[in-house]
N, C-alpha and C. Protein backbone atom coordinates (compact mmCIF):
# COMPACT_ATOMS: atom_id res chain seq x y z
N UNK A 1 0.85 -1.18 0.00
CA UNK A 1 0.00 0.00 0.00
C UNK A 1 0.89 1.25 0.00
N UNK A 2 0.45 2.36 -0.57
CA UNK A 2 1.27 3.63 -0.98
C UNK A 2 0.87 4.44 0.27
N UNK A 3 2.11 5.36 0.49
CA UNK A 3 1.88 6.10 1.68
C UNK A 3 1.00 7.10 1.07
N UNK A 4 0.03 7.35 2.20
CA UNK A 4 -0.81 9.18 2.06
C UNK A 4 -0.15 10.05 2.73
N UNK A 5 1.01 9.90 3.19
CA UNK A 5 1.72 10.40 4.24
C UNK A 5 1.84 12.30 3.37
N UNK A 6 1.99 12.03 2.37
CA UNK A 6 2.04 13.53 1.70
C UNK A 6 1.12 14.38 1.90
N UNK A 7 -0.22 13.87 1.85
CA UNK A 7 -1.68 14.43 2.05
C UNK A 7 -1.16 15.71 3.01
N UNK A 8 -0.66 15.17 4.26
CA UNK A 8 -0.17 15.96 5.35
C UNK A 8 0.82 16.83 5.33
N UNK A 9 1.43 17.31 4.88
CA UNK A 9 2.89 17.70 4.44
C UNK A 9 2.98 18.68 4.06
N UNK A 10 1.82 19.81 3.74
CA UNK A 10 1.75 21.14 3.23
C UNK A 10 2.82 22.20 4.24
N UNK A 11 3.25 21.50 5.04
CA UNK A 11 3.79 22.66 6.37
C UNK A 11 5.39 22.47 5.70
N UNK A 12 5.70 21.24 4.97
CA UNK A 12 7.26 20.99 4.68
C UNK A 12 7.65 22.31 3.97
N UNK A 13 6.78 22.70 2.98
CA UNK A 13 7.15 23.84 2.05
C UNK A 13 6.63 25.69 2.36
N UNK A 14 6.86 25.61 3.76
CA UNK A 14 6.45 26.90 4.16
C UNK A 14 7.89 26.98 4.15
N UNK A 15 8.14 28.70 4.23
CA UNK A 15 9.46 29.64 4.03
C UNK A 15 9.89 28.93 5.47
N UNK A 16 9.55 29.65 6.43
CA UNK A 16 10.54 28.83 8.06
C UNK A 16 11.34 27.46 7.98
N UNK A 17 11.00 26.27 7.01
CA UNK A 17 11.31 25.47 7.06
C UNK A 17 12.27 24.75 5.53
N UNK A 18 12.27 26.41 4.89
CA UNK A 18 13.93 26.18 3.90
C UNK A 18 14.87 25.62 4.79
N UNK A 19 15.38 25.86 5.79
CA UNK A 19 16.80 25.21 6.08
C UNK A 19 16.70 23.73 6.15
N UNK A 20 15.65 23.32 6.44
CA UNK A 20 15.26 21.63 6.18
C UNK A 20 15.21 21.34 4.73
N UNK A 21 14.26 22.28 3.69
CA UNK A 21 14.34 21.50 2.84
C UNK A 21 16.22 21.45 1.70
N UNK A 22 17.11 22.19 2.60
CA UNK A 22 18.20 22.20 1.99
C UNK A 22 19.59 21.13 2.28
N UNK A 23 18.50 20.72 3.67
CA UNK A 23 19.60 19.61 4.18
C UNK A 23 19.16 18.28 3.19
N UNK A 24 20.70 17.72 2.45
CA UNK A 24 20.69 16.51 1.41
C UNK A 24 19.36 15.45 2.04
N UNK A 25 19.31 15.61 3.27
CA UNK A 25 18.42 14.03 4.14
C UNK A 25 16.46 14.51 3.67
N UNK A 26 16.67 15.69 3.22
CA UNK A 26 15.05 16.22 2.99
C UNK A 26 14.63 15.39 1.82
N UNK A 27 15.63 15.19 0.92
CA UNK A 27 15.42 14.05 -0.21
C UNK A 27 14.40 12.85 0.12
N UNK A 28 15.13 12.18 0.92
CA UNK A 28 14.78 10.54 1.31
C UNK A 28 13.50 10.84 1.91
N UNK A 29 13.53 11.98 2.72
CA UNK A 29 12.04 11.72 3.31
C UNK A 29 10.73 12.36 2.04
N UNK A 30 11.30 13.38 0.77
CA UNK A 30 9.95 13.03 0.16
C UNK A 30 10.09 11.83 -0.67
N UNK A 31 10.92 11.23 -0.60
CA UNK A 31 10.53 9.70 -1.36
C UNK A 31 10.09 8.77 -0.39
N UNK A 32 10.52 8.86 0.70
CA UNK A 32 10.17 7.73 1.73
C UNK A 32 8.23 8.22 2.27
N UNK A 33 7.87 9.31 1.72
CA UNK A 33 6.06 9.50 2.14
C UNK A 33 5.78 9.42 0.53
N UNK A 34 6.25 9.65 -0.84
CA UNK A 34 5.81 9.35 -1.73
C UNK A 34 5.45 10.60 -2.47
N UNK A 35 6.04 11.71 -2.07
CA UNK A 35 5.72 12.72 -2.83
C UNK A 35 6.82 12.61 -4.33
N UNK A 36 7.82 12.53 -4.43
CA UNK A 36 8.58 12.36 -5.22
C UNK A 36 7.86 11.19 -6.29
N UNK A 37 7.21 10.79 -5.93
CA UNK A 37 6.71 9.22 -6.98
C UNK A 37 5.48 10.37 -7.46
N UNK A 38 4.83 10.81 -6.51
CA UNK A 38 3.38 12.38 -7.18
C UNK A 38 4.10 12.92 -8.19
N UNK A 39 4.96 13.33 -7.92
CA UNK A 39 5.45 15.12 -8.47
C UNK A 39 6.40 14.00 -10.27
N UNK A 40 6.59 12.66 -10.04
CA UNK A 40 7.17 12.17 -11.22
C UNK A 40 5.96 11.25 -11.87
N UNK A 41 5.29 10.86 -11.14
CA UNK A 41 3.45 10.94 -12.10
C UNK A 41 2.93 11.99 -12.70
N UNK A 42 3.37 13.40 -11.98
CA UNK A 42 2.48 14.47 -12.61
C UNK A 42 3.52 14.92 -13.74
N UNK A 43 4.62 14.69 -13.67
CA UNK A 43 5.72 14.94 -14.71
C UNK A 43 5.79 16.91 -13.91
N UNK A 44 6.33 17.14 -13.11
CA UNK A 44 6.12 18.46 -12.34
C UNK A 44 7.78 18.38 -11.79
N UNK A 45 8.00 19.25 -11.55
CA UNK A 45 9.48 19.60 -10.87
C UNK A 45 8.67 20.56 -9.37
N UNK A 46 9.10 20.08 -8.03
CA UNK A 46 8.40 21.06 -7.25
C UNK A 46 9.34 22.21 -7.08
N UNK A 47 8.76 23.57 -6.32
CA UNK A 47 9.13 24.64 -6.55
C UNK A 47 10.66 24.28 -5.86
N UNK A 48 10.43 23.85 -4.85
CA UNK A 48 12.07 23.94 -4.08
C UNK A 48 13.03 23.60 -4.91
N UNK A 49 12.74 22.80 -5.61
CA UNK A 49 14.26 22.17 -6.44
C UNK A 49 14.56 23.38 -7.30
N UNK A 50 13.11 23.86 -8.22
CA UNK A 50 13.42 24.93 -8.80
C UNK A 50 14.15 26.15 -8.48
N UNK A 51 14.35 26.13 -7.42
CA UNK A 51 15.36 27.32 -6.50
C UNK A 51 16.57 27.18 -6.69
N UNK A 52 16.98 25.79 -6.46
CA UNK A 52 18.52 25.61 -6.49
C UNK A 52 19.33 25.46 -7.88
């Protein structure tokens, strides 16, 4: 069964919590809830990556 764990997750991509999404380990955890498998179904790049 696929995680919904993303459903929840709208708080990862608030501004306060850039310094997390810049640490290398922020990776594993959107693949490990399954957002990364979303965002490469929707064929989408999310905004954060687009930053760097």
């Amino acid at each position: 069964m696929k995680s919904t764990a993303w459903r929840f997750a709208p708080w990862l991509f608030i501004p306060p919590i850039a310094p997390m999404r810049a640490d290398p380990r922020f990776q594993s955890l959107v693949e490990g809830i399954g957002l990364s498998d979303y965002w490469k179904a929707r064929n989408v790049r999310p905004d954060y990556l687009k930053q760097l």
